[in-house]
Each structure stands twice: as C-alpha cells, then as structure tokens.
C-alpha atoms as a PDB file:
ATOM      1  CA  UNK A   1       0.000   0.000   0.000  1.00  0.00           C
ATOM      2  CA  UNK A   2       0.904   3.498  -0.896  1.00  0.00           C
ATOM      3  CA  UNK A   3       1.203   5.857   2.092  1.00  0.00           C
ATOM      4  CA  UNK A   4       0.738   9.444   0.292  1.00  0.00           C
ATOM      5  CA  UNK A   5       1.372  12.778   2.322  1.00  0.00           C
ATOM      6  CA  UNK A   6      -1.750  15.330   2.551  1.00  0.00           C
ATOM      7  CA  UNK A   7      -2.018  19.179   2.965  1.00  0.00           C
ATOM      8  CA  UNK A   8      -4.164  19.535   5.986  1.00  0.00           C
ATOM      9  CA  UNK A   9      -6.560  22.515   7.010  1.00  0.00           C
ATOM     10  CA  UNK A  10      -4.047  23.691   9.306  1.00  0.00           C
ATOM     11  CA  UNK A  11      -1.596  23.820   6.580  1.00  0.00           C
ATOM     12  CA  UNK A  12      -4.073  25.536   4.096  1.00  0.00           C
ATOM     13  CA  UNK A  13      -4.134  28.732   7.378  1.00  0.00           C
ATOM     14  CA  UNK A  14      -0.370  28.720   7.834  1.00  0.00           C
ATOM     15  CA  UNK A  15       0.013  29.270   3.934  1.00  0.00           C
ATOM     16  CA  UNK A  16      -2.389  32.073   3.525  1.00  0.00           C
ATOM     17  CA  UNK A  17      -1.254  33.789   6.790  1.00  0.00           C
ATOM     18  CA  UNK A  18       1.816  34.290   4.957  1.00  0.00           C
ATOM     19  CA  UNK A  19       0.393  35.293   1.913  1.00  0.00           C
ATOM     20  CA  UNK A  20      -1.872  37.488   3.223  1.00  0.00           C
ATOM     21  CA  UNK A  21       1.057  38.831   5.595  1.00  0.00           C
ATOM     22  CA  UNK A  22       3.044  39.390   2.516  1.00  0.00           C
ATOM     23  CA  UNK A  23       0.218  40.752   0.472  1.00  0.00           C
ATOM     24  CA  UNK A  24      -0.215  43.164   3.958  1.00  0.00           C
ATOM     25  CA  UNK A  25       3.936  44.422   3.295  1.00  0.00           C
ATOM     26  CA  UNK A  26       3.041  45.934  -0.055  1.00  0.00           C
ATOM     27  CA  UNK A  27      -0.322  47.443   0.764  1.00  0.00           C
ATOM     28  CA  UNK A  28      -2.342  44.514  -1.292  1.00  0.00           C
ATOM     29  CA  UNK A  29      -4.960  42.285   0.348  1.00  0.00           C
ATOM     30  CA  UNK A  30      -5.132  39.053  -2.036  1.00  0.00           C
ATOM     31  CA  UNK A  31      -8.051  36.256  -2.581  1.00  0.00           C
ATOM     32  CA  UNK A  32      -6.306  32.878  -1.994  1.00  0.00           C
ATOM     33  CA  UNK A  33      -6.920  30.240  -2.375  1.00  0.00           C
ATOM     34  CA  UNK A  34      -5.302  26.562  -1.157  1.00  0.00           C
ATOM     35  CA  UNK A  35      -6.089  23.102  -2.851  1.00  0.00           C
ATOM     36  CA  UNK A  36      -5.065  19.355  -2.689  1.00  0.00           C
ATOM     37  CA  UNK A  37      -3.291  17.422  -4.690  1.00  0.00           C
ATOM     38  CA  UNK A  38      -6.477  16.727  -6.989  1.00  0.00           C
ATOM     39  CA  UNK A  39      -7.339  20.524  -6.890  1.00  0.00           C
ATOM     40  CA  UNK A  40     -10.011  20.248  -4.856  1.00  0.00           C
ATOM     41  CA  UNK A  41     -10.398  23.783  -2.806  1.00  0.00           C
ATOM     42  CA  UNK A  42      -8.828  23.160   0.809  1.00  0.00           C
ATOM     43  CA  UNK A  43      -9.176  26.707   2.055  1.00  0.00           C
ATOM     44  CA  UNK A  44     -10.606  30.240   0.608  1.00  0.00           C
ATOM     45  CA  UNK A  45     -10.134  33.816   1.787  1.00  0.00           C
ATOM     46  CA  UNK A  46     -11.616  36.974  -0.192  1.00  0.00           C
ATOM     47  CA  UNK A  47     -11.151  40.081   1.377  1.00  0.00           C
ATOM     48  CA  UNK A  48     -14.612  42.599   1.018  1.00  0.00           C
ATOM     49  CA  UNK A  49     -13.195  44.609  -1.521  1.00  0.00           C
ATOM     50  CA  UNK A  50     -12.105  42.280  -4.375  1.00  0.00           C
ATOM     51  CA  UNK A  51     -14.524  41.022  -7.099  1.00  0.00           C
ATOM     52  CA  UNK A  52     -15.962  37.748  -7.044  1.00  0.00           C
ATOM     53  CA  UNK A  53     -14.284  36.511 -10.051  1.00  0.00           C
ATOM     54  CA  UNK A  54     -11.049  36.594  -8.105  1.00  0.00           C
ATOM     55  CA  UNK A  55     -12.839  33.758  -6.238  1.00  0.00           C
ATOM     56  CA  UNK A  56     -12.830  31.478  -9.572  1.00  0.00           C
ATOM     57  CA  UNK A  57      -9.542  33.065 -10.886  1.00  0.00           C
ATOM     58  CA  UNK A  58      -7.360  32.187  -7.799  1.00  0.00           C
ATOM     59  CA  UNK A  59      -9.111  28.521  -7.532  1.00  0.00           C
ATOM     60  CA  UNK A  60      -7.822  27.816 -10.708  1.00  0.00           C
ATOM     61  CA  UNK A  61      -4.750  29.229 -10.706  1.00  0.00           C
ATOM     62  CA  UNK A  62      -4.322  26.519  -7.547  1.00  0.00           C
ATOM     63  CA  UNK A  63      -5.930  23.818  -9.117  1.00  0.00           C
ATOM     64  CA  UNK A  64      -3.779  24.199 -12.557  1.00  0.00           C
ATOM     65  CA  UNK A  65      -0.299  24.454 -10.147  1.00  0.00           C
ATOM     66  CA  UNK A  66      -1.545  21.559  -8.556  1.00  0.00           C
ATOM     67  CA  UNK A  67      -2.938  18.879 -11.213  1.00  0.00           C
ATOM     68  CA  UNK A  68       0.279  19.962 -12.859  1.00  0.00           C
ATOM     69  CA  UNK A  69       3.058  19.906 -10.591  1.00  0.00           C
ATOM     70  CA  UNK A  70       3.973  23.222 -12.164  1.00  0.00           C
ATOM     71  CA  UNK A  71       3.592  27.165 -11.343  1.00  0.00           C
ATOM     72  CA  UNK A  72       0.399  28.570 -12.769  1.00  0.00           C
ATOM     73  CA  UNK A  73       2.275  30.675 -15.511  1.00  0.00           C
ATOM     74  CA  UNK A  74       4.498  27.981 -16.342  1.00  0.00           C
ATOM     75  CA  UNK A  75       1.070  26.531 -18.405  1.00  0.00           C
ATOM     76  CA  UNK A  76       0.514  29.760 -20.146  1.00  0.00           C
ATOM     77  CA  UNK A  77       3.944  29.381 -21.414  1.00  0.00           C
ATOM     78  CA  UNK A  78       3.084  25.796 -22.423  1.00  0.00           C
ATOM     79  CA  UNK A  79      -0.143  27.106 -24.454  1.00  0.00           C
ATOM     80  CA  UNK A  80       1.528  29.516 -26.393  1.00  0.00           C
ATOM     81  CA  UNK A  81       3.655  26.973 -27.470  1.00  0.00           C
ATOM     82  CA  UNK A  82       0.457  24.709 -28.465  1.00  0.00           C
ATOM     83  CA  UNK A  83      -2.222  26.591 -28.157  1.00  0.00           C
ATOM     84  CA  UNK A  84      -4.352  23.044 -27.958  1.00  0.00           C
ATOM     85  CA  UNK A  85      -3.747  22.734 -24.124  1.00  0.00           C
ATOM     86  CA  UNK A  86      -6.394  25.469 -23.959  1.00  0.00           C
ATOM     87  CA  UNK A  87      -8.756  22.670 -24.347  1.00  0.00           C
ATOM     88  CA  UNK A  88      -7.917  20.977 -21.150  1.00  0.00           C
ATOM     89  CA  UNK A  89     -10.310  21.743 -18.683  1.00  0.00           C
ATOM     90  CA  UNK A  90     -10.731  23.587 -15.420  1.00  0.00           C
ATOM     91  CA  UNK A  91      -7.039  24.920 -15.535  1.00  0.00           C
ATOM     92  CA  UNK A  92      -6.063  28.412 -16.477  1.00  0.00           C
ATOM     93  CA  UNK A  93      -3.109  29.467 -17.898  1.00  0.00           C
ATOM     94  CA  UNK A  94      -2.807  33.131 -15.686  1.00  0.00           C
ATOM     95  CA  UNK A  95       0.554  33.171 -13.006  1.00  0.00           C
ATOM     96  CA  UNK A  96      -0.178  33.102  -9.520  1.00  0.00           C
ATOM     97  CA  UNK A  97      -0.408  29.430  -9.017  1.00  0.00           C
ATOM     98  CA  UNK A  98       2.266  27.628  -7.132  1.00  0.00           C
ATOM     99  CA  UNK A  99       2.625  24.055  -6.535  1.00  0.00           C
ATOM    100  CA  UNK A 100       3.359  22.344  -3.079  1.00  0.00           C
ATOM    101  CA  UNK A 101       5.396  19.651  -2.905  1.00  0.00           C
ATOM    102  CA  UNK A 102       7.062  17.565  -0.143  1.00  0.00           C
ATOM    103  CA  UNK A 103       9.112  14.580  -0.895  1.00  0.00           C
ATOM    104  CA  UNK A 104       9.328  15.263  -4.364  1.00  0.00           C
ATOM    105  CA  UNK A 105       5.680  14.882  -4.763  1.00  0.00           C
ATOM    106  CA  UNK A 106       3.045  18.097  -5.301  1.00  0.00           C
ATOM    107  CA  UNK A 107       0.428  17.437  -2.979  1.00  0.00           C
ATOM    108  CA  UNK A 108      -1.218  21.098  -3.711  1.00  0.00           C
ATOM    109  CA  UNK A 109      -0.782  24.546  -4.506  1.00  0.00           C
ATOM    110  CA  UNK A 110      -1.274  27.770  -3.493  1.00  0.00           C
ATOM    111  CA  UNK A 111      -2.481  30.746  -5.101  1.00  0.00           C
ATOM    112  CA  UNK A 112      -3.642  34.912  -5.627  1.00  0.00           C
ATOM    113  CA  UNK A 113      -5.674  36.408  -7.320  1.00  0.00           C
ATOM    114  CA  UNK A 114      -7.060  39.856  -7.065  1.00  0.00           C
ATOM    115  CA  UNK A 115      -3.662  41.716  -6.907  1.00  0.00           C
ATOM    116  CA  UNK A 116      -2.213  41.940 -10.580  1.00  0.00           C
ATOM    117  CA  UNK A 117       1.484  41.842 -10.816  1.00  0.00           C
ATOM    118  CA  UNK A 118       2.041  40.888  -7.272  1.00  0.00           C
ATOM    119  CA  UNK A 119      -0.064  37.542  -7.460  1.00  0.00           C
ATOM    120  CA  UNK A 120       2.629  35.101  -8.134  1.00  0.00           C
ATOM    121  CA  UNK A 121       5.291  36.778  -5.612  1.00  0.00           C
ATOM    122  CA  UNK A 122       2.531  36.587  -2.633  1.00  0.00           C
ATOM    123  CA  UNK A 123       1.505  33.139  -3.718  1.00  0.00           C
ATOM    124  CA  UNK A 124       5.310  32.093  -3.438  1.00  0.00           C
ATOM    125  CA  UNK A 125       5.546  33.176   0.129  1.00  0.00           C
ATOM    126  CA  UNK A 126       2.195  31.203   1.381  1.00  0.00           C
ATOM    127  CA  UNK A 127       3.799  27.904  -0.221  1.00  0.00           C
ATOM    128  CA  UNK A 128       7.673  28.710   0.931  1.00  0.00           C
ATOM    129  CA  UNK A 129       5.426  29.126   4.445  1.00  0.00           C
ATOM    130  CA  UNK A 130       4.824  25.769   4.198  1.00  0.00           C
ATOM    131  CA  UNK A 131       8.405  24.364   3.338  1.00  0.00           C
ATOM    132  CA  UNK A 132      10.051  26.556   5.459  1.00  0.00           C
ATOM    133  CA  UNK A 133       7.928  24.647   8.273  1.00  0.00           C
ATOM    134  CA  UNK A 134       9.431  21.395   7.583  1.00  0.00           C
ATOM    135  CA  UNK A 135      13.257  22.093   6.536  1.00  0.00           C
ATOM    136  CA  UNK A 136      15.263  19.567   8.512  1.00  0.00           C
ATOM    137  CA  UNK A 137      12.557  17.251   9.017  1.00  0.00           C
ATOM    138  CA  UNK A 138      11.314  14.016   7.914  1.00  0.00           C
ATOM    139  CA  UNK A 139       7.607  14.535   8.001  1.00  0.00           C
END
C-alpha cells in the first residue's frame, strides 16, 4: 500500500497567513486560495473589496499548479507553445499558481488572485510558508 502525504486545514491557514502577511507588506490584500493534490479547494479567503471573479480566478490558478506539478504561468507558457492545451479543462493558464510539494511529490498549490502583478510573488511566500515549516525534518 501506498502511504501518500496530505495538505491539511491547518496547513491551508499557515500558507495564507503568509500570503496574506506578505500581500499586507506591499499594501495589497489578495483572494487565496489553497487546494489538494487533486485541486479540490482546501481553504478560501476573499477580502470585502475584491470582485468575485477573483474567487474562480485564484481557484484555478491553484488547481492548474496543482494537477500539474507546475507554477500557474508555467502553463501559459506551455499554451503559447500549443495553443491546444487550452482545451484541457478547469485549468487556467494566468501566473499566480504555485505548486506544493514535499518529498518530491506536489500534494497542492497555493495561489492569488485579485492583486495583478504581485499575485505570483505573494503566492510564493504562502507555499515557501509551508516548506520553510518542515526544513530539517522528515515529516
């Protein structure tokens, strides 16, 4: 049998703390969003202010980093190459999507929407949130 580590809710918090901490540093507040390893939506925070298709755009953006093993904008790269992978569905091909990984396996992703440019770099501090945690250990 195949023993497969899981994000847990308590993970999902720790991550967007520190996203929202370093959204906080540059005067941004984010949507984010955390997911499994299947993309299914862990965790959700949407500040008052931002639209409700950040809700949908920063899901994705997880759920694409995640079914993918792969940053977000790394797939937009990948469709402008062939433009077919457009086709796939319920991934979008937008930055702001980072995988998580432990062991060498991506068991989710993190990800921002709602804050433009910035997405990606805010995204990248929730997930190196979550493997700065666990540097040095074996869980």
């Amino acid at each position: 049998m195949r023993m497969k580590p899981a994000l847990t809710l308590e993970d999902a918090i720790k991550m967007a703390a520190a996203s929202k901490a370093a959204g906080a540093k540059i005067k941004r507040e984010p949507t984010i969003a955390v997911v499994d390893a299947g993309g299914h939506l862990l965790y959700l925070e949407r500040p008052d202010h931002n639209g409700v298709n950040t809700v949908e755009l920063a899901t994705l953006k997880a759920r694409t980093a995640a079914v993918r093993g792969r940053p977000s904008g790394a797939f937009a790269a990948r469709v402008q190459e062939k433009a077919g992978f457009l086709m796939m569905p319920d991934l979008l091909a937008v930055e702001g999507g980072i995988p998580i990984h432990h062991d060498k396996e991506c068991i989710g992703a993190i990800a921002v929407s709602g804050i433009d440019q910035d997405d990606e770099p805010v995204a990248k501090a929730g997930a190196a949130a979550f493997g700065s945690e666990r540097q040095g250990t074996n869980s």
